[in-house]
Protein backbone atom coordinates (compact mmCIF):
# COMPACT_ATOMS: atom_id res chain seq x y z
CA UNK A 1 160.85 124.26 78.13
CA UNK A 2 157.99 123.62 75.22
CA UNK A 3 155.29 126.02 75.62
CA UNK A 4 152.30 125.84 73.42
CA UNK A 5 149.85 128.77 72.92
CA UNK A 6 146.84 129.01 71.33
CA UNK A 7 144.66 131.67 69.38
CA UNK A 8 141.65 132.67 66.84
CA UNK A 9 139.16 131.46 69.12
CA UNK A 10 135.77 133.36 69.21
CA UNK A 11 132.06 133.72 69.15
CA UNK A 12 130.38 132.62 65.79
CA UNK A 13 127.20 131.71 64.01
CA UNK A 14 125.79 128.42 63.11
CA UNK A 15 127.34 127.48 59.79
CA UNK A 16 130.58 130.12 60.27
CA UNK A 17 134.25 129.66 60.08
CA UNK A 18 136.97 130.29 62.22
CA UNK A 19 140.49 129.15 62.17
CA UNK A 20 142.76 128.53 65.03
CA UNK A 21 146.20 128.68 65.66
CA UNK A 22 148.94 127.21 67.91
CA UNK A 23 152.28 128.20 68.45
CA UNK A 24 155.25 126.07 69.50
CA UNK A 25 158.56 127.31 71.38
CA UNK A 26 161.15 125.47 73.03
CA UNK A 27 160.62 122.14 70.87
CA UNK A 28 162.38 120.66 67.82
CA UNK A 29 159.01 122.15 65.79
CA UNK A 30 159.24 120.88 62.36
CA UNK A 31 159.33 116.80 63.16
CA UNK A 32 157.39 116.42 66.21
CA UNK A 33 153.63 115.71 65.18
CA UNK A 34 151.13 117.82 66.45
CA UNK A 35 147.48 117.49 67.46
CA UNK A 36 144.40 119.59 68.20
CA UNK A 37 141.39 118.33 71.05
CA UNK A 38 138.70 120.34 72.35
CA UNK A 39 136.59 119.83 75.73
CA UNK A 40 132.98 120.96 76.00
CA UNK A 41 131.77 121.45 79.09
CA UNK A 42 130.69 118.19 81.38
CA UNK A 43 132.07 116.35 78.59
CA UNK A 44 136.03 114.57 78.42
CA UNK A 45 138.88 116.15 76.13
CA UNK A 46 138.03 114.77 72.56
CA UNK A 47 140.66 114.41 69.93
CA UNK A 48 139.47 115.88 66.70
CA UNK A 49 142.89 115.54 64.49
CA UNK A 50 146.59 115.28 64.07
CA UNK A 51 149.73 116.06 61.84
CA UNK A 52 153.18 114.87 61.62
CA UNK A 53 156.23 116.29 60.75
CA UNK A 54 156.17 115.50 57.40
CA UNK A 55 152.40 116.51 56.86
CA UNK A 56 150.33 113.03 57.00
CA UNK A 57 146.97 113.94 58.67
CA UNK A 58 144.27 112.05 60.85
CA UNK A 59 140.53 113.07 61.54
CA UNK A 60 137.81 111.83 64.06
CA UNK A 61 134.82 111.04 62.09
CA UNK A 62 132.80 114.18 63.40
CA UNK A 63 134.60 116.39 62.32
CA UNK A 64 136.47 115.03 59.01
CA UNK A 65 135.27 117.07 55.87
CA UNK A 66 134.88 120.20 58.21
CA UNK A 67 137.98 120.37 59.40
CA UNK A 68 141.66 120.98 58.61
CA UNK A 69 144.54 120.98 59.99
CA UNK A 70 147.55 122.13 58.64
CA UNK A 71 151.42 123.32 59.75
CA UNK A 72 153.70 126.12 58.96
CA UNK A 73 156.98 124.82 60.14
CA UNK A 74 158.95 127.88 59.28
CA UNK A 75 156.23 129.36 61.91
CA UNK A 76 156.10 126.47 64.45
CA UNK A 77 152.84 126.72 63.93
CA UNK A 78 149.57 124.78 63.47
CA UNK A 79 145.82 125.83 62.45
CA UNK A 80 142.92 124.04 62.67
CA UNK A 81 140.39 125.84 60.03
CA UNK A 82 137.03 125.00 61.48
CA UNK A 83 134.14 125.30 58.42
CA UNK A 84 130.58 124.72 58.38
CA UNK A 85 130.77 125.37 62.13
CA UNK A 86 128.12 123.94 64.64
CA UNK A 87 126.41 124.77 67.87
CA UNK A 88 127.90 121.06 69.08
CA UNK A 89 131.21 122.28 67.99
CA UNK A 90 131.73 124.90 71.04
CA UNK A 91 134.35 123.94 73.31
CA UNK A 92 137.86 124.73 74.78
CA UNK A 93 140.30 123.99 71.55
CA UNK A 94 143.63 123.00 72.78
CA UNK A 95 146.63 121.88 70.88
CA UNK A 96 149.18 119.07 71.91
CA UNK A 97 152.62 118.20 71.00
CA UNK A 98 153.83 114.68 70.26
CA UNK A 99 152.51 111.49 68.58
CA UNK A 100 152.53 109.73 72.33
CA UNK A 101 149.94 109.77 74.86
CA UNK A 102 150.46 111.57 77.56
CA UNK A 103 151.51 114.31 75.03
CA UNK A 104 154.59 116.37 75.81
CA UNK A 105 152.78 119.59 76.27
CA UNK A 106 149.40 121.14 76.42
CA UNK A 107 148.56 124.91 75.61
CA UNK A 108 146.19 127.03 77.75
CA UNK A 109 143.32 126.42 74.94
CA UNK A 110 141.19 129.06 73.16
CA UNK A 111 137.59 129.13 73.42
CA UNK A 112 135.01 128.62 70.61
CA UNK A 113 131.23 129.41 71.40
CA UNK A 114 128.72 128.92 67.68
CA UNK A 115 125.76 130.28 68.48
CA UNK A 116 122.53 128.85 66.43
């Protein structure tokens, strides 16, 4: 069973950093592509950017320049290092596994509040 869990979310100023991490069991880690989405509240789950397996990365427009994502296969891990944060930037961050839609598996999500 894939399980997915999430981390390094938190409470930070306008114009902060933070950088999140996911972490993958149960899966086939290190060529399954990964992705990262965040929901604010009354709004729908946006995707904000992907990886594959061997490392290719897409953005959204919003948040391209600010943020990167990035894998540590020997870790089945992902991070999503969030820079030059904004107040329109808090949400629930959840990762995803798989380059389909529906994805494979969700985690819980980790929650990131910037404060102005």
């Amino acid at each position: 069973q894939v399980r997915l869990v999430e981390s390094g979310g938190g409470l930070v100023q306008a114009g902060g950093s933070l950088r999140l991490s996911c972490v993958a069991s149960g899966t086939i880690f290190g060529i399954a592509a990964m992705n990262w989405y965040r929901q604010a509240p009354g709004k729908q789950r946006e995707f904000l950017a992907s990886i594959t397996g061997g490392g290719k990365t897409n953005y959204v427009n919003s948040v391209k320049g600010r943020f990167t994502i990035s894998r540590d296969n020997a870790k089945n891990t992902i991070h999503l290092q969030m820079n030059s944060l904004k107040p329109e930037d808090t949400a629930v961050y959840y990762c995803a596994l798989g380059s389909n839609v529906p994805h494979a598996a969700w985690g819980q999500g980790t929650q990131v509040t910037v404060s102005s």
